[in-house]
C-alpha atoms as a PDB file:
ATOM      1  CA  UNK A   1      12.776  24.902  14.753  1.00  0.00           C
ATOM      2  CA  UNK A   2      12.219  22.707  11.641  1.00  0.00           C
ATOM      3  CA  UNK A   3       9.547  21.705   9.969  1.00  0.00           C
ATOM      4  CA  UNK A   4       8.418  18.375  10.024  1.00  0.00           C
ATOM      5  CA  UNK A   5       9.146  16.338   6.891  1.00  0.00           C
ATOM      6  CA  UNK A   6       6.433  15.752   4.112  1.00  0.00           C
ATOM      7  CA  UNK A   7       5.005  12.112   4.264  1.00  0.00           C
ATOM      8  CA  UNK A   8       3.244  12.763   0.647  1.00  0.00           C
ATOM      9  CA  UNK A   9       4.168  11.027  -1.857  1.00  0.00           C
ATOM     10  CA  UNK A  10       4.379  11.403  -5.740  1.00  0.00           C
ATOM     11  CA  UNK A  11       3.256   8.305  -8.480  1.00  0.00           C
ATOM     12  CA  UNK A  12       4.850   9.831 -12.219  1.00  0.00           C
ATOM     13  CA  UNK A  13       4.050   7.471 -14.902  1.00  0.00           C
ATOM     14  CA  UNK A  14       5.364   8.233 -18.160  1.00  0.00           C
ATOM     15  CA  UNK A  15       4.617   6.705 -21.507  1.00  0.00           C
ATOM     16  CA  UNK A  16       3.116   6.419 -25.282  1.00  0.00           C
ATOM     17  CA  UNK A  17      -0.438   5.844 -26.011  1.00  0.00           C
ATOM     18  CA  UNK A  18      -0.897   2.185 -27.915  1.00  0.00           C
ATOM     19  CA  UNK A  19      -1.271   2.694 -31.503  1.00  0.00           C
ATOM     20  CA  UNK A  20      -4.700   4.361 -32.709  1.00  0.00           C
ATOM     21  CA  UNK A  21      -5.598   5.567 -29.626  1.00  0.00           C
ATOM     22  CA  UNK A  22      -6.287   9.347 -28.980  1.00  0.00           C
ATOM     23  CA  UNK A  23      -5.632  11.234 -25.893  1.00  0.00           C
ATOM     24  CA  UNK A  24      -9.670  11.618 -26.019  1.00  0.00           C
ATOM     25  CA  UNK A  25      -9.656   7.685 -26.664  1.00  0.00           C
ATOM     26  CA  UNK A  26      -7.291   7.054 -23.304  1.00  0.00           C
ATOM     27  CA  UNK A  27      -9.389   9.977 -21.134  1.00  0.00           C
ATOM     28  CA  UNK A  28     -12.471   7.472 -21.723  1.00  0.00           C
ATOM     29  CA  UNK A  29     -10.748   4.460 -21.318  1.00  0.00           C
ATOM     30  CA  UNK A  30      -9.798   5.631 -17.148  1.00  0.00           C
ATOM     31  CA  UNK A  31     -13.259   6.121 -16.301  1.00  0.00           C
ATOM     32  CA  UNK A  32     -13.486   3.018 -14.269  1.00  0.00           C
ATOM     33  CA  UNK A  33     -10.063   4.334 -12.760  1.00  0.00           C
ATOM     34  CA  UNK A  34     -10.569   7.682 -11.909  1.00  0.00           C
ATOM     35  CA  UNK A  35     -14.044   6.335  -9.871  1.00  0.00           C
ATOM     36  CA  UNK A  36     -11.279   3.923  -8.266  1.00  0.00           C
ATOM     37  CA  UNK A  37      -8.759   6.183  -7.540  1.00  0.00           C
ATOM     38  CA  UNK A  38     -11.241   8.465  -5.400  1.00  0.00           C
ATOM     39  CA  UNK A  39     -12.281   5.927  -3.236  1.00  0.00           C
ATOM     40  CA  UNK A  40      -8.562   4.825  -1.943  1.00  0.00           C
ATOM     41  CA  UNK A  41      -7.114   5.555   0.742  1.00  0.00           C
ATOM     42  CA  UNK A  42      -4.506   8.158   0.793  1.00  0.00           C
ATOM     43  CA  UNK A  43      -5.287   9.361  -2.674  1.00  0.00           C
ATOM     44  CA  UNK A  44      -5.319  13.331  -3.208  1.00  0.00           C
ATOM     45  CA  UNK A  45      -5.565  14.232  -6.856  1.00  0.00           C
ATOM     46  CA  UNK A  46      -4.556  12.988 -10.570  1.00  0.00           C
ATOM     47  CA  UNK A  47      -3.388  15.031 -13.227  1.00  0.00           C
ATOM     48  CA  UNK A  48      -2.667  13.923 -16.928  1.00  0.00           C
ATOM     49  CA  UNK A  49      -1.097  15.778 -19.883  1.00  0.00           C
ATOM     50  CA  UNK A  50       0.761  14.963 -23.172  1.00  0.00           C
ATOM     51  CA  UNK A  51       3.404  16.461 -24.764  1.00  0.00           C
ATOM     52  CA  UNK A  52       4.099  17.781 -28.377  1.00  0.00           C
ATOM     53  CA  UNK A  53       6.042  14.523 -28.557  1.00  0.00           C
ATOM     54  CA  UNK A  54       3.032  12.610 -27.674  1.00  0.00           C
ATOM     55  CA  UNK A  55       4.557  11.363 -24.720  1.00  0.00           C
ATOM     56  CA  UNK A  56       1.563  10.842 -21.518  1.00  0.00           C
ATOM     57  CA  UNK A  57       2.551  12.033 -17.991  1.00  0.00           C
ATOM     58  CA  UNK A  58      -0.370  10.955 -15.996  1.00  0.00           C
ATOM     59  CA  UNK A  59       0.716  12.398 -11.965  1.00  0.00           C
ATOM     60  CA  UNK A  60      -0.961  11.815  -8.594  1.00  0.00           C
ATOM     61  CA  UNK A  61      -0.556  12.985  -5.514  1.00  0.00           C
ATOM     62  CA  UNK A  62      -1.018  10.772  -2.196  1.00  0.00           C
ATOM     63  CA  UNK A  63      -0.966  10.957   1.900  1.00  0.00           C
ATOM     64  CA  UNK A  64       1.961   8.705   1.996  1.00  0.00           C
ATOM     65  CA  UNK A  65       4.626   6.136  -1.050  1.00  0.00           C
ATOM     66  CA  UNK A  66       2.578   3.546   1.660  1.00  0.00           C
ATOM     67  CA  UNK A  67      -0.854   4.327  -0.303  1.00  0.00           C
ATOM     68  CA  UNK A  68       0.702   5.422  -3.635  1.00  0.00           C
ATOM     69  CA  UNK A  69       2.595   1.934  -4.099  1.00  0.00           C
ATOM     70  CA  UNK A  70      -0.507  -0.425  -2.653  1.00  0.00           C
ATOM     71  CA  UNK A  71      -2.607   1.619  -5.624  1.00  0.00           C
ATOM     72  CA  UNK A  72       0.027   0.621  -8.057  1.00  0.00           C
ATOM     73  CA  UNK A  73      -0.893  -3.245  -7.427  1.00  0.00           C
ATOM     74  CA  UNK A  74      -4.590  -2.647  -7.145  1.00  0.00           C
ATOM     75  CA  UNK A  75      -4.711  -1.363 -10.621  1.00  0.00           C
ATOM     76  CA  UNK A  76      -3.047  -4.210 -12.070  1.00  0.00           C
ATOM     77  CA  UNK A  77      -4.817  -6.690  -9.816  1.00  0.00           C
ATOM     78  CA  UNK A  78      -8.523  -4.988  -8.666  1.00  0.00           C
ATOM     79  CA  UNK A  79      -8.467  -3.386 -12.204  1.00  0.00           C
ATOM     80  CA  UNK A  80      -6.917  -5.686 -14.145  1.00  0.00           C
ATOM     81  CA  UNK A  81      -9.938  -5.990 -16.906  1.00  0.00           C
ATOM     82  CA  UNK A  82     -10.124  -2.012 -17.218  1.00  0.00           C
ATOM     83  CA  UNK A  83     -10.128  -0.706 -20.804  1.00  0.00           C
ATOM     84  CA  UNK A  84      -6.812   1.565 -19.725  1.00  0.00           C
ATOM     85  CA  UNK A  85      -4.514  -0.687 -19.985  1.00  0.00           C
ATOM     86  CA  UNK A  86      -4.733  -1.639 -23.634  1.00  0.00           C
ATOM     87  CA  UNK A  87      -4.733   1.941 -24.283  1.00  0.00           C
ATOM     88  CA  UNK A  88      -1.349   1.981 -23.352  1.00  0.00           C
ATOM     89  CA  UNK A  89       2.075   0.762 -24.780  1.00  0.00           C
ATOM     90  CA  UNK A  90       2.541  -1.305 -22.324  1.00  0.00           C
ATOM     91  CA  UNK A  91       6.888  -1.018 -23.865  1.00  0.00           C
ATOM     92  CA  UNK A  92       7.086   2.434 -22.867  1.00  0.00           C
ATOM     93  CA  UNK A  93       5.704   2.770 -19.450  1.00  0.00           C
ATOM     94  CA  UNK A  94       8.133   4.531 -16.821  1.00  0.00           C
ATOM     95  CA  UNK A  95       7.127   3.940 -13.716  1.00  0.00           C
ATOM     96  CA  UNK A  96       8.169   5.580 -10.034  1.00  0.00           C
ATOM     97  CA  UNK A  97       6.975   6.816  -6.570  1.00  0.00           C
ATOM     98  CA  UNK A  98       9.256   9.337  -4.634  1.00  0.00           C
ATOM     99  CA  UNK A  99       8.452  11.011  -1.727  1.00  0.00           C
ATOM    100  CA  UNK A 100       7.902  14.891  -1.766  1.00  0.00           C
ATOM    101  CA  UNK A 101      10.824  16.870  -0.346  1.00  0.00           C
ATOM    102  CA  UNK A 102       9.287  20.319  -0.791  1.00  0.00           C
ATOM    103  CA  UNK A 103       6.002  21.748  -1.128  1.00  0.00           C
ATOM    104  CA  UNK A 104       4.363  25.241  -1.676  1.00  0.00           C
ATOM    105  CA  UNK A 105       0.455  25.695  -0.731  1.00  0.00           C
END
């Protein structure tokens, strides 16, 4: 019999911190976010890392692309005056939300 499909949903954001600002820097600057993030519905965890080309892969995992993509607008609209966004360069954000095929516990 097969399994049900996954309803989870991946948000993968790729891109460049804005000039002078240090992964430490950025880390502060989501504060108000991170606080946000935990109270929406849907959401399951965050991760963020850089790589040795200083490019910023900040990942979270959600119930469903429903809650993932009505996050996406609330940070833009509910947290449009948060210090994260002008840590980023705005020019090299790559945006997407795909829902997960496969999982492993």
């Amino acid at each position: 019999m097969p399994k049900s499909p996954i309803a989870e949903a991946l948000e993968i954001t790729n891109f460049r911190l804005a000039a002078g600002v240090s992964m430490k820097d950025f880390i502060a600057a989501n504060q108000d976010v991170d606080a946000w993030l935990e109270q929406q519905p849907g959401f399951i965890l965050r991760r963020v890392s850089q790589n040795a080309n200083g490019i910023v892969t900040d990942m979270l995992l959600w119930t469903s692309v429903m809650h993932a993509e009505r996050a996406v607008h609330g940070i833009v609209t509910e947290l449009a005056g948060s210090p994260v966004h002008a840590a980023i360069d705005q020019s090299t954000v790559d945006w997407s939300v795909t829902r997960c095929l496969h999982r492993v516990k």
